[in-house]
Protein backbone atom coordinates (compact mmCIF):
# COMPACT_ATOMS: atom_id res chain seq x y z
CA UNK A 1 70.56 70.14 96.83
CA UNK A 2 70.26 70.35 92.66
CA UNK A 3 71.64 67.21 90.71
CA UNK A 4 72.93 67.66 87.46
CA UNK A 5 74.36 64.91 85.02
CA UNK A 6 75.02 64.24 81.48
CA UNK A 7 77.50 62.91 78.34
CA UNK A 8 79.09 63.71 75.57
CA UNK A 9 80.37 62.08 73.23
CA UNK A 10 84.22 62.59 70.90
CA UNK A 11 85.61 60.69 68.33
CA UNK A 12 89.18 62.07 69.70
CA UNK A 13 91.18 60.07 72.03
CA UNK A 14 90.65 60.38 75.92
CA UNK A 15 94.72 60.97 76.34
CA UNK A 16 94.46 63.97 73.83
CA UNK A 17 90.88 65.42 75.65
CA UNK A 18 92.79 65.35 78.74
CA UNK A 19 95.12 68.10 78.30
CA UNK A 20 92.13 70.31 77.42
CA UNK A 21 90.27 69.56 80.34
CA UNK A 22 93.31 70.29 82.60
CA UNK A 23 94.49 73.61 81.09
CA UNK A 24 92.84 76.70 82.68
CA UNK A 25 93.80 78.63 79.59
CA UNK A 26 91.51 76.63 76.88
CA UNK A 27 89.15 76.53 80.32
CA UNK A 28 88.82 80.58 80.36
CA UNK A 29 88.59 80.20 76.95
CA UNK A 30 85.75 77.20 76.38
CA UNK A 31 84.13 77.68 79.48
CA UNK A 32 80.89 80.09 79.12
CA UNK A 33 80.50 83.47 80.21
CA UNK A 34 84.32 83.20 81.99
CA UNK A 35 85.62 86.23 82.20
CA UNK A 36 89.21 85.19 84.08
CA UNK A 37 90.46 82.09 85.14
CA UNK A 38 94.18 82.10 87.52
CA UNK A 39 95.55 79.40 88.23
CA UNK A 40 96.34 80.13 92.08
CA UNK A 41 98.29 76.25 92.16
CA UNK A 42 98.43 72.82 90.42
CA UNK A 43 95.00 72.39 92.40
CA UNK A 44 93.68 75.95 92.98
CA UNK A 45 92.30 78.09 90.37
CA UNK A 46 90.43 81.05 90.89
CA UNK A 47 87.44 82.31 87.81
CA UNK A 48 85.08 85.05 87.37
CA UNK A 49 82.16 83.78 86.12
CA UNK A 50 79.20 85.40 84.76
CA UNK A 51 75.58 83.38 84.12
CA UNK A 52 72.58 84.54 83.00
CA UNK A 53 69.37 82.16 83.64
CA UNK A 54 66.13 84.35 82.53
CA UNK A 55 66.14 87.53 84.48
CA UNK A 56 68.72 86.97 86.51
CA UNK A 57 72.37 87.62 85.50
CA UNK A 58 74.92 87.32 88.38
CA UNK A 59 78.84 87.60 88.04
CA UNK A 60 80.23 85.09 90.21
CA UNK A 61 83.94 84.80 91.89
CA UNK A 62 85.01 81.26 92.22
CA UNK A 63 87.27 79.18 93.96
CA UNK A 64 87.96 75.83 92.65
CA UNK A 65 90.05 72.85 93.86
CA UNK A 66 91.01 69.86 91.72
CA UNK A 67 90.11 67.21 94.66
CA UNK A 68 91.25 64.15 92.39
CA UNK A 69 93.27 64.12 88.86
CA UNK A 70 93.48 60.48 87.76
CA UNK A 71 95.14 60.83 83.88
CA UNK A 72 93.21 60.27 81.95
CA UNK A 73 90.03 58.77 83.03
CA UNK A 74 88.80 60.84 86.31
CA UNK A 75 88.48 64.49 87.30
CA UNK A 76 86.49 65.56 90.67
CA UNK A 77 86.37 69.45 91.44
CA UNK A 78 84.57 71.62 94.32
CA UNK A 79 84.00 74.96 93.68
CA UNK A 80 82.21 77.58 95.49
CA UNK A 81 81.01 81.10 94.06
CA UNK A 82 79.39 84.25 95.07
CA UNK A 83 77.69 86.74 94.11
CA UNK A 84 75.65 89.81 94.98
CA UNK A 85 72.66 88.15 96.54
CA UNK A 86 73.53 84.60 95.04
CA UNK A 87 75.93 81.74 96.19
CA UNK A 88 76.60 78.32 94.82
CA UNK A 89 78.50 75.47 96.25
CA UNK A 90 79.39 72.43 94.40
CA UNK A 91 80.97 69.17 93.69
CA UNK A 92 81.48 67.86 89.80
CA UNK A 93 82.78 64.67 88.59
CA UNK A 94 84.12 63.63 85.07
CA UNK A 95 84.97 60.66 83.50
CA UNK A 96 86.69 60.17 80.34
CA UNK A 97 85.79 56.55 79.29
CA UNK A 98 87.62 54.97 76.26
CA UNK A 99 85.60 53.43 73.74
CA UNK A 100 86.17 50.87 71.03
CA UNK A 101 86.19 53.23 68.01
CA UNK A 102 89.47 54.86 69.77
CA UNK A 103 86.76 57.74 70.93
CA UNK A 104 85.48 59.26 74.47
CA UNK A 105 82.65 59.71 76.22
CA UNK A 106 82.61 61.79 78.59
CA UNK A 107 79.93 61.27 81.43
CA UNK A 108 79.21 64.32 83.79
CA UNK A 109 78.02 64.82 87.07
CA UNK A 110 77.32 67.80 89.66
CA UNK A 111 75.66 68.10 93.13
CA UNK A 112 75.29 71.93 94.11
CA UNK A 113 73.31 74.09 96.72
CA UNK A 114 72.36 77.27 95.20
CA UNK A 115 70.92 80.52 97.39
CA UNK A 116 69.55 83.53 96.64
CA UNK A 117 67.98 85.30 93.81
CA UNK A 118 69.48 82.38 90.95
CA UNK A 119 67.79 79.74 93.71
CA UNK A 120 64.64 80.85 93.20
CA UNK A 121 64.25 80.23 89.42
CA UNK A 122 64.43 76.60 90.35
CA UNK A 123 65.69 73.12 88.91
CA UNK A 124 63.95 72.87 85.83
CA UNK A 125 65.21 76.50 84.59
CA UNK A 126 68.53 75.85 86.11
CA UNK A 127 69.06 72.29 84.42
CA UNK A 128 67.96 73.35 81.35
CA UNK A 129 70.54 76.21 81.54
CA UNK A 130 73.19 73.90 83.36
CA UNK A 131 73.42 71.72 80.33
CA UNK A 132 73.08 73.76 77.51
CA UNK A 133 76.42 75.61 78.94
CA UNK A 134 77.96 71.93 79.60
CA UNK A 135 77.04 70.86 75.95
CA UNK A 136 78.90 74.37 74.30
CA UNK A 137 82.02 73.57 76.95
CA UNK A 138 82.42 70.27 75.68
CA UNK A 139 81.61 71.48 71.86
CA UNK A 140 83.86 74.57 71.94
CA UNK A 141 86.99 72.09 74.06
CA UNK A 142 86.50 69.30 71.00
CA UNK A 143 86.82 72.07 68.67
CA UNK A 144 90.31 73.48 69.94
CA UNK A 145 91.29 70.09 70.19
CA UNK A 146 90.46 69.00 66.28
CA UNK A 147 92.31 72.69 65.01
CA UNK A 148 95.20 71.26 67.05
CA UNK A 149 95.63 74.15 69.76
CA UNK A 150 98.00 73.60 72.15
CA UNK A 151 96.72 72.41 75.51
CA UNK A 152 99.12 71.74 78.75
CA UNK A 153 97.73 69.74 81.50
CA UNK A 154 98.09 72.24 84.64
CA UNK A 155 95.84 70.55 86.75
CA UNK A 156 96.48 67.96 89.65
CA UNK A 157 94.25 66.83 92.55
CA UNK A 158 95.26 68.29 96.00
CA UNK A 159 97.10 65.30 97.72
CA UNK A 160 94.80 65.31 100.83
CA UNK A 161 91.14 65.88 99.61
CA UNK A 162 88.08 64.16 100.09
CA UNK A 163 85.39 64.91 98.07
CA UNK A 164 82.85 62.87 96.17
CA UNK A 165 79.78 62.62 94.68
CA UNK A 166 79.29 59.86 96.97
CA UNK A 167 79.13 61.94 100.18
């Protein structure tokens, strides 16, 4: 089991981030090396990933469910992925916390088992990795926020799912 966690911080309004980080098109479009994203239903989207960490590049298909959508301040997602040779599971968590200035910060957390090749490079090369891709997310997101892109929240937890960082 690999912890992950971070924040980052936006003058722009949690209410207004929200949208962004709800709408699988910006997602495909801010997330890195996405190649699709489908949104299967308001809680189900499908991706295919591709990450590169040193010498080892693997295209992964994903399945993610929204497991809780609390507007505008929560966001908890499981996903699993494979890939020839490599497999990830994983559980993330976002909050969106108001701040006085009328900004965000957005705190970040993720609990994963990783196998196979990807596994091997370890946590040090995969954290380093994990949050530089986090940190261009969240930059690239901000950005097509600021320029004013349109973003429609799609996303909504399932109604009967239980995960949590917590578990």
């Amino acid at each position: 089991m690999m912890e992950f966690d971070g924040e980052f911080e936006s003058d722009l309004p949690r209410d207004e981030l929200w949208s962004y980080f709800t709408d699988p098109d910006v997602l495909a479009e801010c997330a890195p090396g996405t190649d699709a994203i489908e949104l299967e239903s308001p809680h189900e989207v499908t991706a295919t990933i591709s990450v590169g960490v040193g010498s080892v590049k693997p295209t992964f298909d994903v399945e993610m469910v929204v497991t809780r959508a609390d507007r505008p301040e929560l966001l908890e997602m499981q996903a699993d992925g494979s890939a020839s040779r490599n497999a990830f599971d994983a559980v993330a968590e976002m909050s969106l916390d108001e701040r006085d200035d009328g900004g965000t910060t957005a705190y970040w957390a993720a609990k994963t088992d990783v196998s196979g090749m990807i596994a091997s490079l370890g946590q040090r090369a995969l954290g380093s990795v994990t949050n530089k891709l986090v940190n261009d997310f969240f930059e690239d997101l901000e950005e097509k926020a600021r320029e004013g892109e349109p973003a429609e929240s799609k996303l909504e937890g399932k109604p009967d799912a239980e995960a949590s960082l917590e578990d």
